[in-house]
C-alpha atoms as a PDB file:
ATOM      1  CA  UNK A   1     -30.519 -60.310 -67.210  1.00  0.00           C
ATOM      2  CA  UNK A   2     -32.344 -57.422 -65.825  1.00  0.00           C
ATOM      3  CA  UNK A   3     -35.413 -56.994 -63.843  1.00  0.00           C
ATOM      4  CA  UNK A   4     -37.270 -54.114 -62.214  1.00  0.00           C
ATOM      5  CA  UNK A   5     -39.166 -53.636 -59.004  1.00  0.00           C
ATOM      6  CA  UNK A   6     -40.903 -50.064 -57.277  1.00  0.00           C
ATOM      7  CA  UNK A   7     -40.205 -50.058 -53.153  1.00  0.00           C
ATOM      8  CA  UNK A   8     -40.413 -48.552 -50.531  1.00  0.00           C
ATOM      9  CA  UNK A   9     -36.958 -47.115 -49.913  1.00  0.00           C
ATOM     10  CA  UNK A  10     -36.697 -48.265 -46.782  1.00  0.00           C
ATOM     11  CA  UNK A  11     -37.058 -51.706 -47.614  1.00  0.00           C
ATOM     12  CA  UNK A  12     -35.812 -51.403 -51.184  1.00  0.00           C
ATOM     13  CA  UNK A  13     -32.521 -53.661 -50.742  1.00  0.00           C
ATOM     14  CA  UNK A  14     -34.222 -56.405 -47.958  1.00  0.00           C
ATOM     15  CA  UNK A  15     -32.734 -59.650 -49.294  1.00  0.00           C
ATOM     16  CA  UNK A  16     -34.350 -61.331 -46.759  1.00  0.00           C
ATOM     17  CA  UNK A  17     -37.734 -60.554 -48.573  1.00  0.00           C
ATOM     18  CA  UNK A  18     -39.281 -60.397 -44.828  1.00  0.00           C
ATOM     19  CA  UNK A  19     -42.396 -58.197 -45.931  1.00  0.00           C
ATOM     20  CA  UNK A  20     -42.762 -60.690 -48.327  1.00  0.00           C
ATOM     21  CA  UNK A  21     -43.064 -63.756 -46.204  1.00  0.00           C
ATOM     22  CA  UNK A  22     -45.249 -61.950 -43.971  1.00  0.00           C
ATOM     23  CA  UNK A  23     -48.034 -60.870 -45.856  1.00  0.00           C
ATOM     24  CA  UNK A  24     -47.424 -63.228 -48.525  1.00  0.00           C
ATOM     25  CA  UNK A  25     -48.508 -61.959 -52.202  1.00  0.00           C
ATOM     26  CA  UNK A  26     -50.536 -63.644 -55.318  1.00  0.00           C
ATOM     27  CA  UNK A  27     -47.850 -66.227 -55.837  1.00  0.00           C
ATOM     28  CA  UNK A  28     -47.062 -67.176 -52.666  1.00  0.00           C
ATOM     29  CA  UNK A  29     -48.717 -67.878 -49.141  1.00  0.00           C
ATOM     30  CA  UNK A  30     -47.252 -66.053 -46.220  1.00  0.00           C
ATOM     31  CA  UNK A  31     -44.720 -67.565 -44.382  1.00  0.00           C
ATOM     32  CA  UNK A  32     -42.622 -68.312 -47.814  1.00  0.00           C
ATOM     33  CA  UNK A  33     -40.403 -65.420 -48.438  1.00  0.00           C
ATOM     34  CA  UNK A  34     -40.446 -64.420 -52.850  1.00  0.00           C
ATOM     35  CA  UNK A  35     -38.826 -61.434 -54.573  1.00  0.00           C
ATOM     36  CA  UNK A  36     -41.547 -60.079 -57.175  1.00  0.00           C
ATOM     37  CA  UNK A  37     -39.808 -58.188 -60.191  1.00  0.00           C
ATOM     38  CA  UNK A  38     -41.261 -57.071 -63.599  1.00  0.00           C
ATOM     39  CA  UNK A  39     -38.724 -57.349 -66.986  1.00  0.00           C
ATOM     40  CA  UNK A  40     -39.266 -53.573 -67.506  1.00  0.00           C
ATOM     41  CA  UNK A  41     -39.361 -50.143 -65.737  1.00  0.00           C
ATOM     42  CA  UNK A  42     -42.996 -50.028 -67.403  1.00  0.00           C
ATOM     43  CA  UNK A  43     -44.552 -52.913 -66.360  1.00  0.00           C
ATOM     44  CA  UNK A  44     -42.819 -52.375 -62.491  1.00  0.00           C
ATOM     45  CA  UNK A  45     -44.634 -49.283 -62.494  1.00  0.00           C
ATOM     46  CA  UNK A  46     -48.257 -50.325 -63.222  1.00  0.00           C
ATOM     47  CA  UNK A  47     -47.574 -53.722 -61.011  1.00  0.00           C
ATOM     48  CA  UNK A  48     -47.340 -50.875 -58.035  1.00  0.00           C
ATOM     49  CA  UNK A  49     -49.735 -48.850 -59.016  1.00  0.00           C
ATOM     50  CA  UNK A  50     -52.474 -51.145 -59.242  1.00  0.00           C
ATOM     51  CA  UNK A  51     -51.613 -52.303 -55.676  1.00  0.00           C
ATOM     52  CA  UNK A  52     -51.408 -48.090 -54.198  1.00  0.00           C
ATOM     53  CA  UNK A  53     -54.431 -46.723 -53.152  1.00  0.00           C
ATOM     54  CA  UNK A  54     -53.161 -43.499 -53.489  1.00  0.00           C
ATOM     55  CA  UNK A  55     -49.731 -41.495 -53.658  1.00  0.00           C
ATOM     56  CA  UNK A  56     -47.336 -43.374 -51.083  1.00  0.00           C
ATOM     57  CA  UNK A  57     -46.607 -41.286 -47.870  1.00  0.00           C
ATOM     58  CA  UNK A  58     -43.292 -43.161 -47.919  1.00  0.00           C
ATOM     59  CA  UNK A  59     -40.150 -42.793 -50.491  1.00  0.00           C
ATOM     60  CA  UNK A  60     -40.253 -44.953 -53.261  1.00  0.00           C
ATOM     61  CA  UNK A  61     -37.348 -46.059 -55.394  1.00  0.00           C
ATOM     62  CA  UNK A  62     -36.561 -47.897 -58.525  1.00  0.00           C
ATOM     63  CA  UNK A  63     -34.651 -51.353 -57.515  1.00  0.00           C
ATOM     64  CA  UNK A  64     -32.330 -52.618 -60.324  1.00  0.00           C
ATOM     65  CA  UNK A  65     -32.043 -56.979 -59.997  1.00  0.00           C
ATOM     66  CA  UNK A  66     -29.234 -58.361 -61.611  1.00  0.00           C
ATOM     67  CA  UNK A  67     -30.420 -62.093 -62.703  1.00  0.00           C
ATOM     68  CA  UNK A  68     -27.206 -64.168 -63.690  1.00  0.00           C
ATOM     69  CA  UNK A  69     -27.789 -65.032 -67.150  1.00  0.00           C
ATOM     70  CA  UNK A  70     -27.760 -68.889 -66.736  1.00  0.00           C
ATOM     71  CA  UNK A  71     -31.056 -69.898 -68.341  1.00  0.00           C
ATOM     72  CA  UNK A  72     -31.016 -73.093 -66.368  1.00  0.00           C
ATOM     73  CA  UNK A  73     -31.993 -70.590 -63.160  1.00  0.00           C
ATOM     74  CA  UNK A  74     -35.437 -69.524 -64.848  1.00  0.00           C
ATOM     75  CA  UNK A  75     -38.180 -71.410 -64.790  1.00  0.00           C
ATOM     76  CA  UNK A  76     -40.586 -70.047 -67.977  1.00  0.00           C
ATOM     77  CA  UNK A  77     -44.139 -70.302 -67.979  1.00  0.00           C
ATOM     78  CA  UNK A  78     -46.914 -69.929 -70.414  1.00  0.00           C
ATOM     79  CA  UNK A  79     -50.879 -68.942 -69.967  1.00  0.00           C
ATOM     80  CA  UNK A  80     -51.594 -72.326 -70.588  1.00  0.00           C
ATOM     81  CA  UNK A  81     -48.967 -74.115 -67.916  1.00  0.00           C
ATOM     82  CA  UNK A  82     -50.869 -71.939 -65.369  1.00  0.00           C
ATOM     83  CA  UNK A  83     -53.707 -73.100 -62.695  1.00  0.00           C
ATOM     84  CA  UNK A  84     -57.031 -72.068 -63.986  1.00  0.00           C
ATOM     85  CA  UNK A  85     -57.987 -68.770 -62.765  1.00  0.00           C
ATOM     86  CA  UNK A  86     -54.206 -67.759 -61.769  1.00  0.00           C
ATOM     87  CA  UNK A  87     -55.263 -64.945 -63.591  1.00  0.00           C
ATOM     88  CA  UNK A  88     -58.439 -63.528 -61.995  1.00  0.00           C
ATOM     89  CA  UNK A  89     -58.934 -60.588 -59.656  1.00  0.00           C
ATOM     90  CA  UNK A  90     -61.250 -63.285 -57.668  1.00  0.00           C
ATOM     91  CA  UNK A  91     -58.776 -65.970 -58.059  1.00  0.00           C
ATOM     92  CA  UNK A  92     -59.101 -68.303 -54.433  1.00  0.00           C
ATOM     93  CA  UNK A  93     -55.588 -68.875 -54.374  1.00  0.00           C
ATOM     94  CA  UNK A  94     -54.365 -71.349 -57.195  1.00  0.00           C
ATOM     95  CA  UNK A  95     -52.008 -69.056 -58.130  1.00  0.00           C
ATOM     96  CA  UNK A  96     -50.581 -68.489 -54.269  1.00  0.00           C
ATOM     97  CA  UNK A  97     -50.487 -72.345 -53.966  1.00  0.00           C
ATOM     98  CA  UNK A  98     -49.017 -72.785 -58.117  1.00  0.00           C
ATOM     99  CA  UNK A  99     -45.912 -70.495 -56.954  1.00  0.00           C
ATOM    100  CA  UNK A 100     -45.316 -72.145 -53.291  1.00  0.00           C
ATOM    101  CA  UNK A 101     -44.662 -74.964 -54.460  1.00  0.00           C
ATOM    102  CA  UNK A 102     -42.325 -73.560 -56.938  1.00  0.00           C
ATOM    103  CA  UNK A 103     -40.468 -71.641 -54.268  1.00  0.00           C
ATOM    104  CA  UNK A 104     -40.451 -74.541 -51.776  1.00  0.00           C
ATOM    105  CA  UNK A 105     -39.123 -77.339 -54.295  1.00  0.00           C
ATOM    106  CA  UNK A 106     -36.032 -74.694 -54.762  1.00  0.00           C
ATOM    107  CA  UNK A 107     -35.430 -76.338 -58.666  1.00  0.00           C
ATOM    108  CA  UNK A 108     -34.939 -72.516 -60.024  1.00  0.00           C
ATOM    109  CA  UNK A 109     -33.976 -69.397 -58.810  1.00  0.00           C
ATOM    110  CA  UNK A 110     -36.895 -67.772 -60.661  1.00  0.00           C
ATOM    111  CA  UNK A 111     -40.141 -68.390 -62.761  1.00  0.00           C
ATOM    112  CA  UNK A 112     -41.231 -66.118 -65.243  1.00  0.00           C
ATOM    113  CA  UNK A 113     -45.006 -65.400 -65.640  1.00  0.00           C
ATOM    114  CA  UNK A 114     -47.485 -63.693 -67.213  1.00  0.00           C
ATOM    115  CA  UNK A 115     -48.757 -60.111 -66.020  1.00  0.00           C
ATOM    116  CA  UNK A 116     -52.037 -60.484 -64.681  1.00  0.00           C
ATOM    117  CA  UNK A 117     -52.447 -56.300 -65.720  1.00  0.00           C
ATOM    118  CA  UNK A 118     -50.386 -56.677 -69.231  1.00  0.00           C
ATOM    119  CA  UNK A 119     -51.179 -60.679 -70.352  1.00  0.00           C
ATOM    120  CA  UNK A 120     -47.961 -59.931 -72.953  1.00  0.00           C
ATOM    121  CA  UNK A 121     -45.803 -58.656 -70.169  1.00  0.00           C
ATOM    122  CA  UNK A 122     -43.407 -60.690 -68.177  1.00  0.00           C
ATOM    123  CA  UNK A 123     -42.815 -60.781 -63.938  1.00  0.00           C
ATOM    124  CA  UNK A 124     -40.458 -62.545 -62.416  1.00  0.00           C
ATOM    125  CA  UNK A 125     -41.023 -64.929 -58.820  1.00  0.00           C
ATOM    126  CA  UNK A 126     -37.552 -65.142 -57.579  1.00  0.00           C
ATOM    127  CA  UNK A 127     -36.874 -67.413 -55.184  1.00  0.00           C
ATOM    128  CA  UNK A 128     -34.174 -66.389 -52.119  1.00  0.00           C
ATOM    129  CA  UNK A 129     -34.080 -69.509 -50.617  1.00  0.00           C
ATOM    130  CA  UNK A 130     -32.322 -71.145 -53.738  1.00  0.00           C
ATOM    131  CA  UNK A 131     -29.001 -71.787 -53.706  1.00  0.00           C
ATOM    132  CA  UNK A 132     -28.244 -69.155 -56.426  1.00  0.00           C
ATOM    133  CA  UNK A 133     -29.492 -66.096 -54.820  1.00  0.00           C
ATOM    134  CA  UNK A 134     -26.419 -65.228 -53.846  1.00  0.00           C
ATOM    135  CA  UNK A 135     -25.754 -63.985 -57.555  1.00  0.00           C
ATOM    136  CA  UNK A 136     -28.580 -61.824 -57.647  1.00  0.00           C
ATOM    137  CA  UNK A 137     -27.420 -58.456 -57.298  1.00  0.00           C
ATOM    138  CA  UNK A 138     -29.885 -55.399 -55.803  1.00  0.00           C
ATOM    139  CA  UNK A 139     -29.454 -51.705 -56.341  1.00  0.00           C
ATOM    140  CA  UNK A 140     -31.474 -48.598 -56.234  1.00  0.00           C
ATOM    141  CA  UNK A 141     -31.296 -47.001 -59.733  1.00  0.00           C
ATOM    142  CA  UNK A 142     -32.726 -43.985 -58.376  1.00  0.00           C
ATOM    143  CA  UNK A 143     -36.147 -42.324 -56.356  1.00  0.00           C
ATOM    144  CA  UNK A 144     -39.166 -42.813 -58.297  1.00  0.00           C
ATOM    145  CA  UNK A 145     -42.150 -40.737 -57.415  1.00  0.00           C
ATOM    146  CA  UNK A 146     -46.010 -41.155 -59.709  1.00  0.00           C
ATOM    147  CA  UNK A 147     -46.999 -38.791 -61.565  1.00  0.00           C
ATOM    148  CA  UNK A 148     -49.993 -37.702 -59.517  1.00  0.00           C
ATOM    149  CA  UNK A 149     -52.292 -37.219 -62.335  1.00  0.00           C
ATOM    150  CA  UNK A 150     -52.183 -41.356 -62.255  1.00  0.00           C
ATOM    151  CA  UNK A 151     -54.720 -41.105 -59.002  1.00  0.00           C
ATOM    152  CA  UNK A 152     -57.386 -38.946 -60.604  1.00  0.00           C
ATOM    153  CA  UNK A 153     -59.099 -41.783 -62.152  1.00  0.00           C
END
């Protein structure tokens, strides 16, 4: 299975997931290292966008993630297996604490969720510290710049 992710080149094929675990994200608290990924090129792009402020200074590329196709890895969630207000701009964190606990109990090697931009879209939490990581294959499909008329909102 397929997934899609916009990065910083630089940082693009980081395994580790070390910016990750720093900063930590909106399903997961820092300190827990998570791979975010989007199930197309579309829905990659406006999960980056919406967190850019403005054209990035710094090279971005488009990261191809090879999922192994086992659907015993994935972990598939609906709206309505979700914490109450996962899904809001002002959520306090259920979602943060919803995922840690997915990525700390190690069951799956991903969950599947709901966009919070595109409610019929699909992202992926992929978790490196399960023991099937080691299948998930990273590559840079190729640069990937916005289309500058995007920041003249």
């Amino acid at each position: 299975m397929k997934a899609w992710r916009i990065a910083i080149e630089k940082a693009a094929l980081d395994r580790s997931c070390e910016g990750a675990r720093k900063s930590g994200g909106h399903w997961h608290n820092e300190g827990v290292p998570a791979l975010y990924a989007a199930m197309t090129v579309e829905l990659a792009v406006l999960e980056k966008f919406v967190h850019t402020e403005e054209v990035e200074e710094e090279p971005l590329v488009l990261v191809a993630i090879d999922l192994p196709d086992d659907p015993s890895f994935g972990l598939d969630l609906r709206r309505e297996d979700l914490p109450e207000g996962w899904d809001s701009l002002d959520d306090v964190g259920s979602a943060a604490v919803f995922g840690t606990a997915f990525l700390k109990r190690r069951e799956h090697l991903y969950m599947r969720v709901p966009s919070v931009i595109v409610g019929e879209g699909v992202n992926f939490v992929i978790n490196p510290a399960h023991h099937a990581y080691d299948k998930v294959k990273l590559s840079v499909a190729r640069t990937f710049r916005f289309d500058p008329r995007m920041f003249k909102r």
